[in-house]
PDB file of N, CA and C in Angstrom:
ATOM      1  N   UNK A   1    -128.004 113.635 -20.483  1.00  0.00           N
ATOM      2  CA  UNK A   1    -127.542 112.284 -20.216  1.00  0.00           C
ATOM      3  C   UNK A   1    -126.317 112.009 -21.078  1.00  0.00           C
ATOM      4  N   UNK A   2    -125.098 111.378 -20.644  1.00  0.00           N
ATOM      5  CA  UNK A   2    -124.111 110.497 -21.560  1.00  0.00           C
ATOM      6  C   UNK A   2    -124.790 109.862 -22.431  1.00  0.00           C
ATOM      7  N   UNK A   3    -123.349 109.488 -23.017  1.00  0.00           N
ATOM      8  CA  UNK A   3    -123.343 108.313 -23.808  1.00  0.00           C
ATOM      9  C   UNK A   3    -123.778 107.175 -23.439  1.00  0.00           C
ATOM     10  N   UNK A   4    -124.018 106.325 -23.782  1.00  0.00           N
ATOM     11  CA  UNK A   4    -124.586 104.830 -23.172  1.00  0.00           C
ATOM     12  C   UNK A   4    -122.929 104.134 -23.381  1.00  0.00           C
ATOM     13  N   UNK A   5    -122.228 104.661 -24.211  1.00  0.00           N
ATOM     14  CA  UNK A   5    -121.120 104.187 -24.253  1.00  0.00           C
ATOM     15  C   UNK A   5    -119.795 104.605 -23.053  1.00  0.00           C
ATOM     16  N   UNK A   6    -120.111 105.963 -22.524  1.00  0.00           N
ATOM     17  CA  UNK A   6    -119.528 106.038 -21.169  1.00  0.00           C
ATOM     18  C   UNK A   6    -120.271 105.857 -19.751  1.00  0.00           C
ATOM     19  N   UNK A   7    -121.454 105.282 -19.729  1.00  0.00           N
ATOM     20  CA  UNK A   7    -121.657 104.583 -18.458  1.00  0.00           C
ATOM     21  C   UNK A   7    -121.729 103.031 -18.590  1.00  0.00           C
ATOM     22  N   UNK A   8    -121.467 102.569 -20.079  1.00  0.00           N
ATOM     23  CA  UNK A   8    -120.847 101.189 -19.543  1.00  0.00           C
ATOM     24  C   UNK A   8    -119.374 101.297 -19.454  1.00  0.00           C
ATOM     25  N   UNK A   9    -118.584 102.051 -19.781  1.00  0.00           N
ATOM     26  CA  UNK A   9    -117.242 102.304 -19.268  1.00  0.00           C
ATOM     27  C   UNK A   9    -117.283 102.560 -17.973  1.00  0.00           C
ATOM     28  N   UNK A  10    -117.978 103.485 -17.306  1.00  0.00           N
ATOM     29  CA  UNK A  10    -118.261 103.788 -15.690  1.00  0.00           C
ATOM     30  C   UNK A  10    -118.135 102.451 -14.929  1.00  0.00           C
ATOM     31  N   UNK A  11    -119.365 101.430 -15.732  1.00  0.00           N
ATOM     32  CA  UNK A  11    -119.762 100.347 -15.024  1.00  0.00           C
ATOM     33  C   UNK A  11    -118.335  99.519 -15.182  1.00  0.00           C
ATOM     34  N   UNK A  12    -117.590  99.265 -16.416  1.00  0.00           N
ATOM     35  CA  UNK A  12    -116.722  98.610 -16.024  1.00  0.00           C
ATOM     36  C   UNK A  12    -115.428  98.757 -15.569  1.00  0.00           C
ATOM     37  N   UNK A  13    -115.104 100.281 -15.421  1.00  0.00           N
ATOM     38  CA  UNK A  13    -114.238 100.662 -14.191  1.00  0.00           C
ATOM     39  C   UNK A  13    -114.697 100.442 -12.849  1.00  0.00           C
ATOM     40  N   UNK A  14    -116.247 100.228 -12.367  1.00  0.00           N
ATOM     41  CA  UNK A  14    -116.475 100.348 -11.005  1.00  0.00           C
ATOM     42  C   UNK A  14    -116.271  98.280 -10.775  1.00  0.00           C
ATOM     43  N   UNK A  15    -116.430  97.650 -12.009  1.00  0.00           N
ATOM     44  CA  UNK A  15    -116.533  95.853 -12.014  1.00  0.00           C
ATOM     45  C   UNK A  15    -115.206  95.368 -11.277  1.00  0.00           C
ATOM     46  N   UNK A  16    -113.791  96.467 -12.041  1.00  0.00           N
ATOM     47  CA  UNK A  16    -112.555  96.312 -12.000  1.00  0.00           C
ATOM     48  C   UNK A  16    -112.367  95.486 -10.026  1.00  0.00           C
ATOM     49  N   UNK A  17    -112.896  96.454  -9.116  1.00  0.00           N
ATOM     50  CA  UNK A  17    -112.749  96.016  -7.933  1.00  0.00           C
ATOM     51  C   UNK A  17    -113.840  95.334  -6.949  1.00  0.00           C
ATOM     52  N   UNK A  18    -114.626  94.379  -7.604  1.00  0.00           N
ATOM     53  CA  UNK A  18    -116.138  94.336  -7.810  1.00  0.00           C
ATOM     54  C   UNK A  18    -116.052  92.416  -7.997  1.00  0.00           C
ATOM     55  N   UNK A  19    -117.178  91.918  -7.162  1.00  0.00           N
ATOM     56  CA  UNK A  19    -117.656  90.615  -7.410  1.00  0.00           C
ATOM     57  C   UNK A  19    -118.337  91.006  -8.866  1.00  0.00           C
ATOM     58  N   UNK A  20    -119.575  91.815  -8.702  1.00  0.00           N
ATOM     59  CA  UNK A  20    -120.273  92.135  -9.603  1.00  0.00           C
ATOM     60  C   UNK A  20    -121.026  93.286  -9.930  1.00  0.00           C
ATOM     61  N   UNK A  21    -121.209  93.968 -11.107  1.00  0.00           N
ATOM     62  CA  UNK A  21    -121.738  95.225 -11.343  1.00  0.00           C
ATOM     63  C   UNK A  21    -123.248  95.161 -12.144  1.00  0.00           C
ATOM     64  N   UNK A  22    -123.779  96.167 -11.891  1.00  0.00           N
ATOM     65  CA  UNK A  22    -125.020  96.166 -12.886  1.00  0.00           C
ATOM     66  C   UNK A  22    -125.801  97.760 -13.036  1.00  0.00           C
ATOM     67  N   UNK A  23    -126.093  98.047 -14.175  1.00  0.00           N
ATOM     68  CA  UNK A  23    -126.607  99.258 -14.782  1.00  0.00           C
ATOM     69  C   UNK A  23    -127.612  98.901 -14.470  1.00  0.00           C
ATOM     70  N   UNK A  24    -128.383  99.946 -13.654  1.00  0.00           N
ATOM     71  CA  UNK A  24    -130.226 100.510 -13.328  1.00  0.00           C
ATOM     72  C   UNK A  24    -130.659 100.254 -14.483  1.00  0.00           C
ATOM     73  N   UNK A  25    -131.434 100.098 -15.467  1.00  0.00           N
ATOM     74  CA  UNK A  25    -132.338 101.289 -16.332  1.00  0.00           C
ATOM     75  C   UNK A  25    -133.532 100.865 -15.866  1.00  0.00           C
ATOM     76  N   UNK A  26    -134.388 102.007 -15.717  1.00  0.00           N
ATOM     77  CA  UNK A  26    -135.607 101.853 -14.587  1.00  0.00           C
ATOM     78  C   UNK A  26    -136.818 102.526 -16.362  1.00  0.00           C
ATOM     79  N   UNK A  27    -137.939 101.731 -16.353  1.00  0.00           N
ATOM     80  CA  UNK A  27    -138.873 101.836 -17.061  1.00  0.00           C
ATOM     81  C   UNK A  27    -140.282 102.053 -16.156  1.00  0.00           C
ATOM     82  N   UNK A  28    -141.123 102.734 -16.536  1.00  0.00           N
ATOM     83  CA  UNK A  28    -142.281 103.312 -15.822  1.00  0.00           C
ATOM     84  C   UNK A  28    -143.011 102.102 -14.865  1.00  0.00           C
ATOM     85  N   UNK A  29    -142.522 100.604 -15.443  1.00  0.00           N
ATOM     86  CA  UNK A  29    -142.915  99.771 -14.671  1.00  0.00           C
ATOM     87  C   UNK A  29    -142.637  98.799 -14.535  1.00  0.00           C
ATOM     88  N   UNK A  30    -141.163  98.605 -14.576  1.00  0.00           N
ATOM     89  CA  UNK A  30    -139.941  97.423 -14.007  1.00  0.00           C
ATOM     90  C   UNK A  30    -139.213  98.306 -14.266  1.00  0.00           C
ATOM     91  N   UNK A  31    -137.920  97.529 -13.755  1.00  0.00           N
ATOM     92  CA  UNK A  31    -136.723  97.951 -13.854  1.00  0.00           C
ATOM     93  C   UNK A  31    -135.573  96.438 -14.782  1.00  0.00           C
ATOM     94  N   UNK A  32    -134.783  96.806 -15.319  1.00  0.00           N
ATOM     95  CA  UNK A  32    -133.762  95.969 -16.250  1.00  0.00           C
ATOM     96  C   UNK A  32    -132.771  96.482 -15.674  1.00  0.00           C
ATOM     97  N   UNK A  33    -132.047  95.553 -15.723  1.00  0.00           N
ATOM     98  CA  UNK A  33    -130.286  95.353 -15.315  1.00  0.00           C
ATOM     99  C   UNK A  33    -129.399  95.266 -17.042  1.00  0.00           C
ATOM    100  N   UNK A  34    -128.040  95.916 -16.717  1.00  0.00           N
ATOM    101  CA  UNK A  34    -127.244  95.448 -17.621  1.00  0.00           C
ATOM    102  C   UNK A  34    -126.058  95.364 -17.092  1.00  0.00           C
ATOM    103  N   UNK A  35    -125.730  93.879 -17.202  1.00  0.00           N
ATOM    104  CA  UNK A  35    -124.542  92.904 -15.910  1.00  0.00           C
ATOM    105  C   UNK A  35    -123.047  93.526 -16.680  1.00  0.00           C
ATOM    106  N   UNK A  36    -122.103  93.861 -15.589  1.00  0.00           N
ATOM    107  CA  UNK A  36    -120.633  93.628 -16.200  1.00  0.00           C
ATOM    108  C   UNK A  36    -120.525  92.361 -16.217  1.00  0.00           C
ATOM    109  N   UNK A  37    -120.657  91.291 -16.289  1.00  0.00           N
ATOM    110  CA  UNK A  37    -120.574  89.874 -16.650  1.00  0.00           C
ATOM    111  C   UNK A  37    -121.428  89.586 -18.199  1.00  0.00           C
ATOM    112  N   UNK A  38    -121.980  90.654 -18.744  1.00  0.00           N
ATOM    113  CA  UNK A  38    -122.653  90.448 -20.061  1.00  0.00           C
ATOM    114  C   UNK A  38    -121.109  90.592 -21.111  1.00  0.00           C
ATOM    115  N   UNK A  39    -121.120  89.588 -22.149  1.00  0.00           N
ATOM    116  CA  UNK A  39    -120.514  89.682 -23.446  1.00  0.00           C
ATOM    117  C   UNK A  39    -120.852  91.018 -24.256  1.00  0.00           C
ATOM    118  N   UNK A  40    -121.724  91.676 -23.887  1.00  0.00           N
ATOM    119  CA  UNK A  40    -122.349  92.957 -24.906  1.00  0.00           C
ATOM    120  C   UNK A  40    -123.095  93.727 -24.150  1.00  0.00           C
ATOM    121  N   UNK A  41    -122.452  94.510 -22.994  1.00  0.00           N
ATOM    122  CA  UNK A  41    -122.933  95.159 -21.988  1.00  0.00           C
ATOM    123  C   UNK A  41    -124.129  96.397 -23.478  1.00  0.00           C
ATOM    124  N   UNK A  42    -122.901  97.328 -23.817  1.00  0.00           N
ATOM    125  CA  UNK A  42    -123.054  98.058 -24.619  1.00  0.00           C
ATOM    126  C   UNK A  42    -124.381  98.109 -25.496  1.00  0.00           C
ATOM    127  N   UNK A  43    -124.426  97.060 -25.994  1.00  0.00           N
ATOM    128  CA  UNK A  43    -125.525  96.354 -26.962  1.00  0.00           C
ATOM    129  C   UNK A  43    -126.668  96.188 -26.268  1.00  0.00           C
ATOM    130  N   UNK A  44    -126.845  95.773 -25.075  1.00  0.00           N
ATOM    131  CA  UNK A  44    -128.070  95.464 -24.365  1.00  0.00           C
ATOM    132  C   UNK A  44    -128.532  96.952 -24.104  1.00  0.00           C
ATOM    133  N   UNK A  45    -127.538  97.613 -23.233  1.00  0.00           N
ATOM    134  CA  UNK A  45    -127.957  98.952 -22.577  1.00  0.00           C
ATOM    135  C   UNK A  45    -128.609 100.088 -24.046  1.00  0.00           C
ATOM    136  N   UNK A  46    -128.009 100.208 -24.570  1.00  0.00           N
ATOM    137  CA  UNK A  46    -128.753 100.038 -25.915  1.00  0.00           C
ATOM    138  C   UNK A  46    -130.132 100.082 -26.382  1.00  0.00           C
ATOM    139  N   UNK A  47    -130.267  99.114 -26.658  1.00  0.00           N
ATOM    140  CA  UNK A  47    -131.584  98.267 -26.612  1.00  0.00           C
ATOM    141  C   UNK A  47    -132.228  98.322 -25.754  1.00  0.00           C
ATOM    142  N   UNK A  48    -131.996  98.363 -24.361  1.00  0.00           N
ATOM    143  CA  UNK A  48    -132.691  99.105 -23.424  1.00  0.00           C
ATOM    144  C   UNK A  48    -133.175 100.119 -23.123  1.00  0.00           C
ATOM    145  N   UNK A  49    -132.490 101.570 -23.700  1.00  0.00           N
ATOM    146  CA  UNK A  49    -132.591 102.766 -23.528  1.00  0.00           C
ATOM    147  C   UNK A  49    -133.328 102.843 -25.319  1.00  0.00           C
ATOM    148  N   UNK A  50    -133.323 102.161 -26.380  1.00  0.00           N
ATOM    149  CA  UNK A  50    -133.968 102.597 -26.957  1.00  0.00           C
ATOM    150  C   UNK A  50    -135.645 102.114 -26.875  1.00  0.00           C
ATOM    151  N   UNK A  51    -135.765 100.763 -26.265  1.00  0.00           N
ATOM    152  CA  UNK A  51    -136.934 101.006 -25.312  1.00  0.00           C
ATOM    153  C   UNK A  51    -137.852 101.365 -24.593  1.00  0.00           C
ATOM    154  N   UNK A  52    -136.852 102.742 -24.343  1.00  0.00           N
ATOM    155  CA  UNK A  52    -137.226 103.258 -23.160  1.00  0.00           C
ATOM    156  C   UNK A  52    -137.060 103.709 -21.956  1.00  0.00           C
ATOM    157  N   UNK A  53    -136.030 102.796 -21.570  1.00  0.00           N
ATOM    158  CA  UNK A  53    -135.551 102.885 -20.563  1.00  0.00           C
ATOM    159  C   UNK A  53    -134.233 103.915 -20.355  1.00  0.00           C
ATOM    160  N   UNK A  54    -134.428 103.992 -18.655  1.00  0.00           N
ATOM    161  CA  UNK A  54    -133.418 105.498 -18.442  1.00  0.00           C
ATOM    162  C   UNK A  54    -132.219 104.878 -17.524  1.00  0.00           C
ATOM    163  N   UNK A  55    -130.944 105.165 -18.293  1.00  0.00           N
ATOM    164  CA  UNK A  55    -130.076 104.865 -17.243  1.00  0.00           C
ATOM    165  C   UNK A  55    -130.398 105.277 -16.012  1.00  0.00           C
ATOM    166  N   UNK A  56    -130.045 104.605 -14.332  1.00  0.00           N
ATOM    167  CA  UNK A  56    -130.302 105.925 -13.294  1.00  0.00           C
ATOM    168  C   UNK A  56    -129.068 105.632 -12.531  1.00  0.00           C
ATOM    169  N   UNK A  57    -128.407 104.434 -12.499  1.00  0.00           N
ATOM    170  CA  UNK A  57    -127.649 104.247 -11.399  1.00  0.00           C
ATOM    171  C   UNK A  57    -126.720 103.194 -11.666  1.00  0.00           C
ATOM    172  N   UNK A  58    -125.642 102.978 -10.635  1.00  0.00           N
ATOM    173  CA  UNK A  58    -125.064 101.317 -10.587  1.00  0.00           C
ATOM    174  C   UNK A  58    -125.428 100.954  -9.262  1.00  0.00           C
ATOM    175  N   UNK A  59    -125.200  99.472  -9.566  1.00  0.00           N
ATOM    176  CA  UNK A  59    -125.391  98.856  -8.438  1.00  0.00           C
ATOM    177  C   UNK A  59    -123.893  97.742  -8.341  1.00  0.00           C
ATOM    178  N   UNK A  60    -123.343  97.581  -6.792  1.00  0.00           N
ATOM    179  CA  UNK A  60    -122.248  97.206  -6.989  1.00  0.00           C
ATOM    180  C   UNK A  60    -122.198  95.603  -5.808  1.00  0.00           C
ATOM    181  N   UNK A  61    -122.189  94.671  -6.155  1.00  0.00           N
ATOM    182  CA  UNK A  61    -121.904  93.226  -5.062  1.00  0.00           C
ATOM    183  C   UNK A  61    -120.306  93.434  -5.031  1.00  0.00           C
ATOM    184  N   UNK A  62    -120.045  93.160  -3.734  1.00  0.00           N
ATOM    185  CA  UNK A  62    -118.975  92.517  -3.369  1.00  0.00           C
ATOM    186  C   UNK A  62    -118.915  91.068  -2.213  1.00  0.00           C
ATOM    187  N   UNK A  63    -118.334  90.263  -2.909  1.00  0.00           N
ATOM    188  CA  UNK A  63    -118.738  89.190  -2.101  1.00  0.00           C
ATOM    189  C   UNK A  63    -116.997  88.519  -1.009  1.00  0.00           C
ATOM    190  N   UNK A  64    -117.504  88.540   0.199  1.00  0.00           N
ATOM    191  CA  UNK A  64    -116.321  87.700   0.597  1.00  0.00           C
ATOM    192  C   UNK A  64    -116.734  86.585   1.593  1.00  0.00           C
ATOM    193  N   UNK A  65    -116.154  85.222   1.055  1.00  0.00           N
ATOM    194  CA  UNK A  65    -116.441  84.018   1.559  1.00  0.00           C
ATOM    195  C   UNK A  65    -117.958  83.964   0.880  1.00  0.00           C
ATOM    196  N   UNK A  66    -119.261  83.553   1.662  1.00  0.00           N
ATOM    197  CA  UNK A  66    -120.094  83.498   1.381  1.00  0.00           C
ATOM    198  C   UNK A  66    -121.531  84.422   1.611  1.00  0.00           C
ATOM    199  N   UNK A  67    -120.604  85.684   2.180  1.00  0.00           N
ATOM    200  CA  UNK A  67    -121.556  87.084   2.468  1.00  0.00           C
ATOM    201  C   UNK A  67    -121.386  87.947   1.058  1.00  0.00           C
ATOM    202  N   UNK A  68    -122.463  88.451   0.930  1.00  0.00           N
ATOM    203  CA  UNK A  68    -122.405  89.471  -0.355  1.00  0.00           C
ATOM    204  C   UNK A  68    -123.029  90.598  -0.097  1.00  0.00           C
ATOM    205  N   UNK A  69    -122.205  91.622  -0.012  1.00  0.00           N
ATOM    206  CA  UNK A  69    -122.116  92.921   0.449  1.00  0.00           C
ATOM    207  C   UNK A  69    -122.854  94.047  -0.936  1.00  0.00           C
ATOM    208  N   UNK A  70    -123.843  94.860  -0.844  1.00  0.00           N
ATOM    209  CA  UNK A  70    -124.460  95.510  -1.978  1.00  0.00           C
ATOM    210  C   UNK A  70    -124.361  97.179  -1.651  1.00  0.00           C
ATOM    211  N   UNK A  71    -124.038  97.719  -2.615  1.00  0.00           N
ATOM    212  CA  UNK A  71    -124.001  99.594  -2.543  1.00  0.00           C
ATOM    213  C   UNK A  71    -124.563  99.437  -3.840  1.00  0.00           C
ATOM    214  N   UNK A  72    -124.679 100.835  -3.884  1.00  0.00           N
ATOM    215  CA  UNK A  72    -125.521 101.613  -5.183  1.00  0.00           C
ATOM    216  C   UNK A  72    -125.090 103.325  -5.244  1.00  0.00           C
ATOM    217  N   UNK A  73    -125.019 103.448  -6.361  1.00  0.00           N
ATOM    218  CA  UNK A  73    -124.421 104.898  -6.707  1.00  0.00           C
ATOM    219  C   UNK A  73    -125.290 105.312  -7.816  1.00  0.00           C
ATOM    220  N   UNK A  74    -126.328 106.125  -7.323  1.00  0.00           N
ATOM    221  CA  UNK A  74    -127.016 107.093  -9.154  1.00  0.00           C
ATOM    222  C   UNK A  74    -125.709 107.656  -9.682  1.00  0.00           C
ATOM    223  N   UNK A  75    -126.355 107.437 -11.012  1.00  0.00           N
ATOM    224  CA  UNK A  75    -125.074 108.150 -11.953  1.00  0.00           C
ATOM    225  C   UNK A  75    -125.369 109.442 -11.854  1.00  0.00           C
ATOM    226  N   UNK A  76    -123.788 110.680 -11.992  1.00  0.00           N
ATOM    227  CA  UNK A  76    -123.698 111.810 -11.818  1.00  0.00           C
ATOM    228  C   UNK A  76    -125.105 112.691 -12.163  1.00  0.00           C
ATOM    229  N   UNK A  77    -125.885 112.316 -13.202  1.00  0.00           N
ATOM    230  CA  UNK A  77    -127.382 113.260 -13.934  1.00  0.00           C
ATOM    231  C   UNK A  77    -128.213 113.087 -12.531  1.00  0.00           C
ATOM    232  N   UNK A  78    -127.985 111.756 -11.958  1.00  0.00           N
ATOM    233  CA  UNK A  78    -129.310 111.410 -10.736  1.00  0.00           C
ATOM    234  C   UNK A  78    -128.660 111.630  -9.139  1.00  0.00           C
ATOM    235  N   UNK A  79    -127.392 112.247  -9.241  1.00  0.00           N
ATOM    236  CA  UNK A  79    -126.673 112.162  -7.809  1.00  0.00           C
ATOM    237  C   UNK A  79    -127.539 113.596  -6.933  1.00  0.00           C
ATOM    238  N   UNK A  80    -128.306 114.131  -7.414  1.00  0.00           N
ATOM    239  CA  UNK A  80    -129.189 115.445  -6.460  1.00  0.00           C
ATOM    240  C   UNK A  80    -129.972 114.826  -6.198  1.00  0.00           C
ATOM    241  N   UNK A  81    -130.796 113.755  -6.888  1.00  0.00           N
ATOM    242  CA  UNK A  81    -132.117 113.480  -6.602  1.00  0.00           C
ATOM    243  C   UNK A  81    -132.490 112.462  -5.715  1.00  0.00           C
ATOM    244  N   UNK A  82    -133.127 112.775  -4.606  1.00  0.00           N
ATOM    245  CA  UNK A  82    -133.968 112.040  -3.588  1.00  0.00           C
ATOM    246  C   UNK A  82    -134.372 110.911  -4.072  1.00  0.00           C
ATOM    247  N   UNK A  83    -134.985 110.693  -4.845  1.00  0.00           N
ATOM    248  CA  UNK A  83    -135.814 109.920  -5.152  1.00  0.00           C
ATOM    249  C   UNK A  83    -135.008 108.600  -6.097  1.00  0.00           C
ATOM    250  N   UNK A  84    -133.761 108.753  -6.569  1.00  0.00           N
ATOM    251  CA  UNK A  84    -132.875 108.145  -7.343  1.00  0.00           C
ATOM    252  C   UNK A  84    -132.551 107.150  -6.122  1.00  0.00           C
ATOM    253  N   UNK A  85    -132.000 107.892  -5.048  1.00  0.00           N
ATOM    254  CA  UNK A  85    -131.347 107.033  -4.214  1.00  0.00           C
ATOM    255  C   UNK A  85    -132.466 105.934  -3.024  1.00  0.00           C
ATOM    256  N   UNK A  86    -133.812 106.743  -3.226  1.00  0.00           N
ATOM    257  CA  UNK A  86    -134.259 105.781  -2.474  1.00  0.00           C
ATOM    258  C   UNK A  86    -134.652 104.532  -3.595  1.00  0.00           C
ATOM    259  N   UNK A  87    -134.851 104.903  -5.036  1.00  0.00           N
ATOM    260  CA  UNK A  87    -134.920 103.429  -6.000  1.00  0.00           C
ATOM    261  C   UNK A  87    -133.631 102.810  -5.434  1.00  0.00           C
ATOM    262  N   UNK A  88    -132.549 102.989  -5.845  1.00  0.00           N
ATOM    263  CA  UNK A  88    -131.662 102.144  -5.675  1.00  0.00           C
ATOM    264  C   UNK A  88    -131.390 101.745  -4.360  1.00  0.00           C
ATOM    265  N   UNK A  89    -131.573 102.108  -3.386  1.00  0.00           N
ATOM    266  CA  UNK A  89    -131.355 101.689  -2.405  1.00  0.00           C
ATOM    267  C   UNK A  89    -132.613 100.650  -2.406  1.00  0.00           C
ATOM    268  N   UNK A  90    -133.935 100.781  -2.678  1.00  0.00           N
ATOM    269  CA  UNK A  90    -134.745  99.704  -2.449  1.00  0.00           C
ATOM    270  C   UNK A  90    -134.575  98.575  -3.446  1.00  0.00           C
ATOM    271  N   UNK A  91    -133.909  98.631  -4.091  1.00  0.00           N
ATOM    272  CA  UNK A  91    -133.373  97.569  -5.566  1.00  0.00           C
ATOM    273  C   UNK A  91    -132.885  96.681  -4.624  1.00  0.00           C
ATOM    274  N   UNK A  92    -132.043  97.130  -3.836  1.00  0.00           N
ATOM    275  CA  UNK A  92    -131.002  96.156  -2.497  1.00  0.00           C
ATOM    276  C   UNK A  92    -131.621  94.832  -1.395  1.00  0.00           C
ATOM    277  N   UNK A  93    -132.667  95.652  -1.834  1.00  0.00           N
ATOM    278  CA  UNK A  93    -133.722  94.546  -0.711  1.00  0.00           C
ATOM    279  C   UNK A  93    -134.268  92.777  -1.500  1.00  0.00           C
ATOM    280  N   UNK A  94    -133.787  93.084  -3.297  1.00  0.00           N
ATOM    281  CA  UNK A  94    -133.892  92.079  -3.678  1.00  0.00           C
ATOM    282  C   UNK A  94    -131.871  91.449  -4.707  1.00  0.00           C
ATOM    283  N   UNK A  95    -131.394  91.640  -3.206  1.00  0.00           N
ATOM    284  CA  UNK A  95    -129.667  91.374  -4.260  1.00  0.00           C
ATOM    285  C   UNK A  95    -129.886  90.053  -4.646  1.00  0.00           C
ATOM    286  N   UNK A  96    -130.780  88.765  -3.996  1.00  0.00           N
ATOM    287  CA  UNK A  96    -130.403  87.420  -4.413  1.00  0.00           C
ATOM    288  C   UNK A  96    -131.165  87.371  -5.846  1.00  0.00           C
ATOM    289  N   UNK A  97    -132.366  88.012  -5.658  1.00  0.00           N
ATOM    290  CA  UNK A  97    -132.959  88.154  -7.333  1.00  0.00           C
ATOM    291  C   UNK A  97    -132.294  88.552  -8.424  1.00  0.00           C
ATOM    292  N   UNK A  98    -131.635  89.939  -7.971  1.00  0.00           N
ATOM    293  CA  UNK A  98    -130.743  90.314  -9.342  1.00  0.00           C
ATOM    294  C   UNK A  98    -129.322  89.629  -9.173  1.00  0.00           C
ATOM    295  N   UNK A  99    -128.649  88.734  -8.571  1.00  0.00           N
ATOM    296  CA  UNK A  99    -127.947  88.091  -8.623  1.00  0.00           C
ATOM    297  C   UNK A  99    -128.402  87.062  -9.826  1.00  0.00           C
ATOM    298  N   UNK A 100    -129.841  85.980  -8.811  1.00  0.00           N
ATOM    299  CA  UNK A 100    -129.843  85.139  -9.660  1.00  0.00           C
ATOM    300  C   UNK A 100    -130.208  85.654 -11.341  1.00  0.00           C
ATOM    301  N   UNK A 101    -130.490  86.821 -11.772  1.00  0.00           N
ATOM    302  CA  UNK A 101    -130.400  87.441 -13.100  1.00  0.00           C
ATOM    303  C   UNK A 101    -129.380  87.261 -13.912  1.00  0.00           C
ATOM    304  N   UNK A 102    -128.392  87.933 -12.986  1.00  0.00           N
ATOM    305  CA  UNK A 102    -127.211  88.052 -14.005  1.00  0.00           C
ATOM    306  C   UNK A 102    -126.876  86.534 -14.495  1.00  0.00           C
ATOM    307  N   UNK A 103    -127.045  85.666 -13.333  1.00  0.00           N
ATOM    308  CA  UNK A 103    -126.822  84.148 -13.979  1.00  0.00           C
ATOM    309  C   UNK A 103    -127.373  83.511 -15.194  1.00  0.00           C
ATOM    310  N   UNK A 104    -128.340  84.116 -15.132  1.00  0.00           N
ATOM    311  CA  UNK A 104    -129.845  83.558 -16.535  1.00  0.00           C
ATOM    312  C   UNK A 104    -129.359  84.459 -18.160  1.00  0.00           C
ATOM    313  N   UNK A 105    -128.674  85.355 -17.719  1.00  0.00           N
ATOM    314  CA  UNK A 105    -128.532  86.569 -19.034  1.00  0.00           C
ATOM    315  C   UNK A 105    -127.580  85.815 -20.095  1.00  0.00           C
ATOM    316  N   UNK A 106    -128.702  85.747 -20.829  1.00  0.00           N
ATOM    317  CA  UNK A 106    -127.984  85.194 -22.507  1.00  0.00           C
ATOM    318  C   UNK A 106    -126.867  86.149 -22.813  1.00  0.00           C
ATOM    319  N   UNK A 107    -125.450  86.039 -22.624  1.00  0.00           N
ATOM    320  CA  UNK A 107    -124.526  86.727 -22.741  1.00  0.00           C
ATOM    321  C   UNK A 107    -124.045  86.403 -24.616  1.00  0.00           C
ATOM    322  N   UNK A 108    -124.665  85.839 -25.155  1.00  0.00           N
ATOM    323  CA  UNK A 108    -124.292  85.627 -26.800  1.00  0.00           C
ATOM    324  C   UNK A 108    -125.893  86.050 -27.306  1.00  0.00           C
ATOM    325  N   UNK A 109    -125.313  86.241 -28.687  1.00  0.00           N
ATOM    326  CA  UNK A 109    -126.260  87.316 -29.274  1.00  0.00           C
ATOM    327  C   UNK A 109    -127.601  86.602 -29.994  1.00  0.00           C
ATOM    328  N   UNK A 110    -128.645  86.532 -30.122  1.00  0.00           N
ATOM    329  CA  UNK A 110    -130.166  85.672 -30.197  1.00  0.00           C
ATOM    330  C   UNK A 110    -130.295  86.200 -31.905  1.00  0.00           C
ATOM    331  N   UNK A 111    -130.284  85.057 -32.562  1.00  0.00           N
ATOM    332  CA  UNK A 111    -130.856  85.411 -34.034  1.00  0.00           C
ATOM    333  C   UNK A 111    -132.228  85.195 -34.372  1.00  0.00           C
ATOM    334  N   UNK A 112    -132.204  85.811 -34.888  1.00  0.00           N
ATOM    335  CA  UNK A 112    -133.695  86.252 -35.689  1.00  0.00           C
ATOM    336  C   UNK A 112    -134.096  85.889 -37.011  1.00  0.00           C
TER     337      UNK A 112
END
């Protein structure tokens, strides 16, 4: 696997032409997003993967007018595997959920 520091670079070269982007990391029993609209993509994904969680994919909105168009790409480690693409492809069946996510994501940092 990369760096966690070059697949949020991935993610925010793929944001560049993009309503909106978001990093998979899939855990044995949910899955977490990490939004290119986060202040600390880096930091979360992070914290995510030291969790536990496994990068697997992006997921990409493009929106025009008021239709919002969704693809998904496993990252290069998951691009053989069957089973990568049918997660992400079934991630798609809930875009208004992880939409309304990225809206809720505390993009500033929570003290302790």
């Amino acid at each position: 696997m990369r760096k966690t520091s070059d697949l949020v670079n991935e993610m925010v070269q793929e944001a560049k032409g993009a309503w909106l982007v978001a990093i998979v990391v899939g855990f044995e029993n949910e899955t977490q997003f990490v939004f290119s609209s986060q202040k600390q993509p880096l930091g979360e994904l992070n914290r995510l993967v030291q969790k536990g969680g496994s990068p697997i994919g992006l997921l990409r909105f493009d929106r025009d007018g008021t239709a919002i168009q969704g693809s998904f790409r496993p990252f290069e480690e998951y691009a053989d595997e069957e089973w990568a693409k049918k997660y992400l492809a079934g991630l798609l069946d809930n875009t208004g959920e992880i939409i309304g996510l990225s809206q809720q994501v505390q993009s500033f940092p929570t003290a302790y």
